[in-house]
N, C-alpha and C. Protein backbone atom coordinates (compact mmCIF):
# COMPACT_ATOMS: atom_id res chain seq x y z
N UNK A 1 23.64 16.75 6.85
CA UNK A 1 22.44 17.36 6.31
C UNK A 1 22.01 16.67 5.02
N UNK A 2 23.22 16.52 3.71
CA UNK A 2 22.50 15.93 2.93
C UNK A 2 22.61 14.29 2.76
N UNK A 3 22.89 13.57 3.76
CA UNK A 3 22.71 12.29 4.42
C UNK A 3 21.30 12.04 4.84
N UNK A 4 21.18 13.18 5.85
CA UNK A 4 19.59 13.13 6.18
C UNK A 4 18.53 13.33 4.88
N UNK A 5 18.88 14.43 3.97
CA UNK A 5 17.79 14.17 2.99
C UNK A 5 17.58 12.96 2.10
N UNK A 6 19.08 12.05 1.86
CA UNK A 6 18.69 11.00 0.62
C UNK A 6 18.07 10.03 2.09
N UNK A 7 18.21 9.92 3.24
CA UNK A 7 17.73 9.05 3.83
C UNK A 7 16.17 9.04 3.55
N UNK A 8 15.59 10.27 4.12
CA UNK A 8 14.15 10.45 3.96
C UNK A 8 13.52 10.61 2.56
N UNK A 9 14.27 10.59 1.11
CA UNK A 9 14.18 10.48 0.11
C UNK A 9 13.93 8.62 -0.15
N UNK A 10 14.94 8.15 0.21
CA UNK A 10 14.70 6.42 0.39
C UNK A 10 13.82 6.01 0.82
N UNK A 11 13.37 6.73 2.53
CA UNK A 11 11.95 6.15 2.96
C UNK A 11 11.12 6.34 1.76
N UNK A 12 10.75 7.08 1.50
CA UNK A 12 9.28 7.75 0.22
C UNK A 12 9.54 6.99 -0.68
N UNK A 13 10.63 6.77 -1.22
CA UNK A 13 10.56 6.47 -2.49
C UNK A 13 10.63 5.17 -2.70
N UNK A 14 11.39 4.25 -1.44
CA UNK A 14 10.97 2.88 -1.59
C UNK A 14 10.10 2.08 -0.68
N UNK A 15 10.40 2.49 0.96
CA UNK A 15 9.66 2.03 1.95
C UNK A 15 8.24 2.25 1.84
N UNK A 16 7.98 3.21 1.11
CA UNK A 16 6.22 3.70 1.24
C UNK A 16 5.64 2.81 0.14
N UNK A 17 5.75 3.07 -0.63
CA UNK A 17 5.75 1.75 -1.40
C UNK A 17 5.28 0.24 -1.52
N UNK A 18 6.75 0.60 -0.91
CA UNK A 18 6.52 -1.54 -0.46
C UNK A 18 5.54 -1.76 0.33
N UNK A 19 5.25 -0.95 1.60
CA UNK A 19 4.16 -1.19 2.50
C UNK A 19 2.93 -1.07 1.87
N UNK A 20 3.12 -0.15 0.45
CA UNK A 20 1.31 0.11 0.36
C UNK A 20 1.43 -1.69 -0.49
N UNK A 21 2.11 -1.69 -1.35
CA UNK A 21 1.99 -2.89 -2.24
C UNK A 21 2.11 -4.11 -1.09
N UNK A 22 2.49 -4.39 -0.10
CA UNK A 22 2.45 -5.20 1.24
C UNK A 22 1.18 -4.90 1.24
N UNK A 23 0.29 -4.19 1.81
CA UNK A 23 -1.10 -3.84 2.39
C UNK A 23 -1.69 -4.64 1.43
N UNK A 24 -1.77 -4.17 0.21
CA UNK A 24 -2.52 -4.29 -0.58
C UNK A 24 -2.52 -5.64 -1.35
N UNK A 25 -1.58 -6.25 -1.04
CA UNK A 25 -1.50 -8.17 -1.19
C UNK A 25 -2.11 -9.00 -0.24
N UNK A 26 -1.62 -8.17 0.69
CA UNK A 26 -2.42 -9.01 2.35
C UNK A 26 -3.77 -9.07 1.95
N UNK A 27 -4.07 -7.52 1.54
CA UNK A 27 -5.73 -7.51 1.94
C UNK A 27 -6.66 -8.38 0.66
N UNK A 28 -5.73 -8.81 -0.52
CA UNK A 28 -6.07 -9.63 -1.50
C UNK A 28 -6.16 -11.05 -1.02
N UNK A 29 -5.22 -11.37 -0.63
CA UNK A 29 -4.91 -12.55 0.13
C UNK A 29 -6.11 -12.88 0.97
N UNK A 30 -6.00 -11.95 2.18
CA UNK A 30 -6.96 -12.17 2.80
C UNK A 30 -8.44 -12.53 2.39
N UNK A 31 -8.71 -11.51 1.89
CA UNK A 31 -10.25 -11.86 0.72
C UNK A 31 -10.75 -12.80 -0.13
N UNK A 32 -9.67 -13.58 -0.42
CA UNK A 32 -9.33 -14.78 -1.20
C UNK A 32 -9.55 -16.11 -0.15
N UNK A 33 -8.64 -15.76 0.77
CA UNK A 33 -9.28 -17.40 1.89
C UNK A 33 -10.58 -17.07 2.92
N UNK A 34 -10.65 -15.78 3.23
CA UNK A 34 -12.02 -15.92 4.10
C UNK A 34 -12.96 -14.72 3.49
N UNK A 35 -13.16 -14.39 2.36
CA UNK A 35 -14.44 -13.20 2.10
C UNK A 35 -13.56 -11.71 2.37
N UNK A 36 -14.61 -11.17 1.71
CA UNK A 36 -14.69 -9.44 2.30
C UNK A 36 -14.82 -9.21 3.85
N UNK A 37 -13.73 -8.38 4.93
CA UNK A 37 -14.12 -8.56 5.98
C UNK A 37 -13.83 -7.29 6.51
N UNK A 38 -13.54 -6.37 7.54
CA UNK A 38 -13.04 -5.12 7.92
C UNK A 38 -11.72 -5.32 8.08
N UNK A 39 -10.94 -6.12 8.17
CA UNK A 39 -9.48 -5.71 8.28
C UNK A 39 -9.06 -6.31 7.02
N UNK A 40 -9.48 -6.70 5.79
CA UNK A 40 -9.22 -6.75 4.31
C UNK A 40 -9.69 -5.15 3.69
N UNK A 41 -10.63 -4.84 4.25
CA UNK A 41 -10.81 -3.28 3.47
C UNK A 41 -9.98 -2.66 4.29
N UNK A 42 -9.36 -2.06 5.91
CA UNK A 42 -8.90 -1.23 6.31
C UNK A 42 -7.25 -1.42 5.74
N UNK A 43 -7.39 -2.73 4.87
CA UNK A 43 -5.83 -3.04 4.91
C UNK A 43 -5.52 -2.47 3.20
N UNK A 44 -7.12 -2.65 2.57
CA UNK A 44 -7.38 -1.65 1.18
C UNK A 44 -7.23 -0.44 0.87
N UNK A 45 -7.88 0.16 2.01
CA UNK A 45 -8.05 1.72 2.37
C UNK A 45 -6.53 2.49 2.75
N UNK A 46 -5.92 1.47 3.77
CA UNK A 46 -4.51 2.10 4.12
C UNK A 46 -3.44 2.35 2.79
N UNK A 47 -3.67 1.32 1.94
CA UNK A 47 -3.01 1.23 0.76
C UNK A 47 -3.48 2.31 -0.01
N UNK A 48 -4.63 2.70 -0.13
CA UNK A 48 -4.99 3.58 -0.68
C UNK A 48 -4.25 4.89 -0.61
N UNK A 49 -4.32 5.06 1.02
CA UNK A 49 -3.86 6.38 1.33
C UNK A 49 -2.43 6.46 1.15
N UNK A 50 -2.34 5.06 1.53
CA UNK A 50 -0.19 5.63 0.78
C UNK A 50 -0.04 5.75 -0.56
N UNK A 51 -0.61 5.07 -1.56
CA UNK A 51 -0.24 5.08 -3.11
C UNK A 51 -1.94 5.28 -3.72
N UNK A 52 -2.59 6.30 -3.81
CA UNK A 52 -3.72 6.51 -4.29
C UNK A 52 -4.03 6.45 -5.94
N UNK A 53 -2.48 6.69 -6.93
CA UNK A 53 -2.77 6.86 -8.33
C UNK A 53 -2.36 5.18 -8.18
N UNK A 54 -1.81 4.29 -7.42
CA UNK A 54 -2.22 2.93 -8.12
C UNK A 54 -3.48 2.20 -7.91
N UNK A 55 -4.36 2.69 -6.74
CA UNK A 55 -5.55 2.40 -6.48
C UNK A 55 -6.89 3.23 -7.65
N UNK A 56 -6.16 3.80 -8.28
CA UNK A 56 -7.31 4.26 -9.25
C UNK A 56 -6.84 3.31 -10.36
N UNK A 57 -5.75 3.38 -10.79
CA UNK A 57 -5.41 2.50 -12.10
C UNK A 57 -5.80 1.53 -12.03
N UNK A 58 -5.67 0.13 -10.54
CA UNK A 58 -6.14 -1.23 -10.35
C UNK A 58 -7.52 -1.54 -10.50
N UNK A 59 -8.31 -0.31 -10.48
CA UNK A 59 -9.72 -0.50 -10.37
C UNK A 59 -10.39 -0.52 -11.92
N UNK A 60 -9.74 0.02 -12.72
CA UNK A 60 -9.87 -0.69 -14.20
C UNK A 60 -9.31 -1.97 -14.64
N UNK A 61 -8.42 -2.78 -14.11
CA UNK A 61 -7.75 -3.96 -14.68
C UNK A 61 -8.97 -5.03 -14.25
């Protein structure tokens, strides 16, 4: 039982994460060699929805 909770504590706290900060390099990346395109914003937007207080902070830097 409490195996299962630090497991699903690990997903959240590091896996979610990494994927939004993954998303959100790709979709930089991406934008950088070919323009603004729909799978650079859906790859913005997804990031969004996993880590939303770093998508407000980035938008001032």
């Amino acid at each position: 039982m409490i195996q299962k909770r630090i497991a699903q504590w690990a997903v959240m706290a590091v896996a979610v994460p990494l994927a939004a900060a993954g998303a959100r390099r790709l979709s930089h990346t991406l934008e950088a060699r070919r323009g603004p395109s729909g799978v650079s914003r859906l790859l913005s937007r997804g990031a969004d929805v996993l880590r939303p207080q770093k998508a407000r902070r980035r938008r001032f830097w």
